[in-house]
Protein backbone atom coordinates (compact mmCIF):
# COMPACT_ATOMS: atom_id res chain seq x y z
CA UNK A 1 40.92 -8.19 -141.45
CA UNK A 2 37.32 -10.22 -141.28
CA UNK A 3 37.11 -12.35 -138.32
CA UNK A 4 35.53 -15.55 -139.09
CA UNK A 5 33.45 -15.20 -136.10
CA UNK A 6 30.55 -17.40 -136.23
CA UNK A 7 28.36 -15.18 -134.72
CA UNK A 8 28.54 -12.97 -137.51
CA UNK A 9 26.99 -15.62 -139.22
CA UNK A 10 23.54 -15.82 -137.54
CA UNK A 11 23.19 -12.02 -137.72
CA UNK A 12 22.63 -12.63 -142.18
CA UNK A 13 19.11 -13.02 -143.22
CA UNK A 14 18.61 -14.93 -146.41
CA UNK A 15 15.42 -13.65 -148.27
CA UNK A 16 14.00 -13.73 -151.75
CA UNK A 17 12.64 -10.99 -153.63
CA UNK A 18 12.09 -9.96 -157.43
CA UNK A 19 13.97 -7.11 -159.21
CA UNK A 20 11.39 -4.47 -159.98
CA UNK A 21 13.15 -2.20 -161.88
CA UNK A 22 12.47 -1.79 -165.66
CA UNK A 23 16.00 -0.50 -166.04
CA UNK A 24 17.77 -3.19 -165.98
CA UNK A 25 18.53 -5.73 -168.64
CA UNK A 26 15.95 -8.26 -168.95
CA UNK A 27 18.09 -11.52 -167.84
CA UNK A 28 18.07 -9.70 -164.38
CA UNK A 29 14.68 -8.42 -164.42
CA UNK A 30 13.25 -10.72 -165.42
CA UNK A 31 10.04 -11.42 -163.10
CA UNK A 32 11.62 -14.56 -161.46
CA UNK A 33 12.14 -15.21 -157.42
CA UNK A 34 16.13 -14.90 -156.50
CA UNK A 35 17.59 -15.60 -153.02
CA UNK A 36 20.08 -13.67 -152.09
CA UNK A 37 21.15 -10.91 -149.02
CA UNK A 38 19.78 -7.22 -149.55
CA UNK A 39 23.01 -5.29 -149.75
CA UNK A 40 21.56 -2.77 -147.87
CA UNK A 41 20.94 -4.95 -144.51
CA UNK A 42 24.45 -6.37 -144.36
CA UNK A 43 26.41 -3.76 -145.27
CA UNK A 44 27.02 -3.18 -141.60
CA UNK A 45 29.07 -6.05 -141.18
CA UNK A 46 30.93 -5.90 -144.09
CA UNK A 47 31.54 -1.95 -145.16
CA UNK A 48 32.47 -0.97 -147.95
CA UNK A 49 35.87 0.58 -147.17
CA UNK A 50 37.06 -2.75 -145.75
CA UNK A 51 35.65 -5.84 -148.01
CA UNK A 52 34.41 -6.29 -151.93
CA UNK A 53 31.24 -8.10 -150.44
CA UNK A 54 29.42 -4.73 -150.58
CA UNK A 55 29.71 -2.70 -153.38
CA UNK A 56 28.24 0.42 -154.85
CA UNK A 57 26.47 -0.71 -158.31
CA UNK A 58 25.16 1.25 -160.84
CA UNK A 59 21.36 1.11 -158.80
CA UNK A 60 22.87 1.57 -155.57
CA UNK A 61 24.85 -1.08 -153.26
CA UNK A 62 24.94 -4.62 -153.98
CA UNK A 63 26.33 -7.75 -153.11
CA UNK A 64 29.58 -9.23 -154.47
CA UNK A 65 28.55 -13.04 -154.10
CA UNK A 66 32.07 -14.09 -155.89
CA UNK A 67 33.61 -12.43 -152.94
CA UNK A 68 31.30 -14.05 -150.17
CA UNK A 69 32.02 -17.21 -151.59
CA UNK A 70 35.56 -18.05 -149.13
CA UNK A 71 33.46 -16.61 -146.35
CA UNK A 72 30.97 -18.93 -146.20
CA UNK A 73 33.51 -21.89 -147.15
CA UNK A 74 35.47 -20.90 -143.95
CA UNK A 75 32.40 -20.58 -141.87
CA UNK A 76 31.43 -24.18 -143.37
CA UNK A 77 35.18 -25.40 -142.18
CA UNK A 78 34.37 -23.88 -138.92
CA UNK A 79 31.18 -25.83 -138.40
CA UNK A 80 32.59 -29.00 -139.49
CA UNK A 81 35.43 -28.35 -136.91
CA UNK A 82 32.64 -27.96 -134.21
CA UNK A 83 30.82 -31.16 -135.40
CA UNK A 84 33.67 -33.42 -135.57
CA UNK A 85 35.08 -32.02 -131.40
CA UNK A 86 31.43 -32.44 -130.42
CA UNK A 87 31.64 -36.38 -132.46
CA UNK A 88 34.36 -36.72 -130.36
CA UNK A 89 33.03 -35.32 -126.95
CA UNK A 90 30.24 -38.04 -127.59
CA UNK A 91 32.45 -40.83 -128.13
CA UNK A 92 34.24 -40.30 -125.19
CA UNK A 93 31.02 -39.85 -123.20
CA UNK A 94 30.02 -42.89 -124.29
CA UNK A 95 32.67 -44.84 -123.77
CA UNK A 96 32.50 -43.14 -119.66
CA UNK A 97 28.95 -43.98 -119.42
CA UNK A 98 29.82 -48.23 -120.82
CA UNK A 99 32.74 -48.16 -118.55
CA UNK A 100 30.82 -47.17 -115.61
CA UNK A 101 27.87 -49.60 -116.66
CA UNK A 102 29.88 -52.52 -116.71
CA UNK A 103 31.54 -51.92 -113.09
């Protein structure tokens, strides 16, 4: 089972690139700048064996964005999680640092 570990998160690299390859159908090659993940560079922290995010394509791996899509949802859950305890941490700083003022 995939830990949601945050960490994990930092270690992806977003990039663009262009599909070079003159084999594949035109609507993918098709000369234009995508953002994505190069299959290749995450596969270490999602194998194969264990998730759908990597998969073996007909070029070689790729990435299975349908399948990253709950990933980064949770990690966004996560985050907002972490914002609204740290909101809260603030408040009740705050509220320490008035009381103490008006003493």
């Amino acid at each position: 089972m995939l830990e949601f570990d945050l960490s994990l998160l930092k270690k992806l690299k977003p990039c663009t690139f262009k599909y070079d390859d003159t084999k594949l159908p035109s609507h993918i090659a098709d000369g234009k700048t995508h953002i994505g993940f190069i299959a290749q560079e995450i596969e270490h922290l999602f194998p194969m064996d264990d998730f759908g995010i990597v998969v073996q394509g007909d070029k070689g791996l790729k990435v299975n964005y349908i399948e990253f899509i709950p990933l980064l949802v949770k990690w966004q859950q996560l985050l907002l999680e972490k914002i609204n305890l740290q909101n809260q941490e603030i408040k009740e700083l705050k509220d320490k640092i008035n009381e103490l003022l008006e003493e």
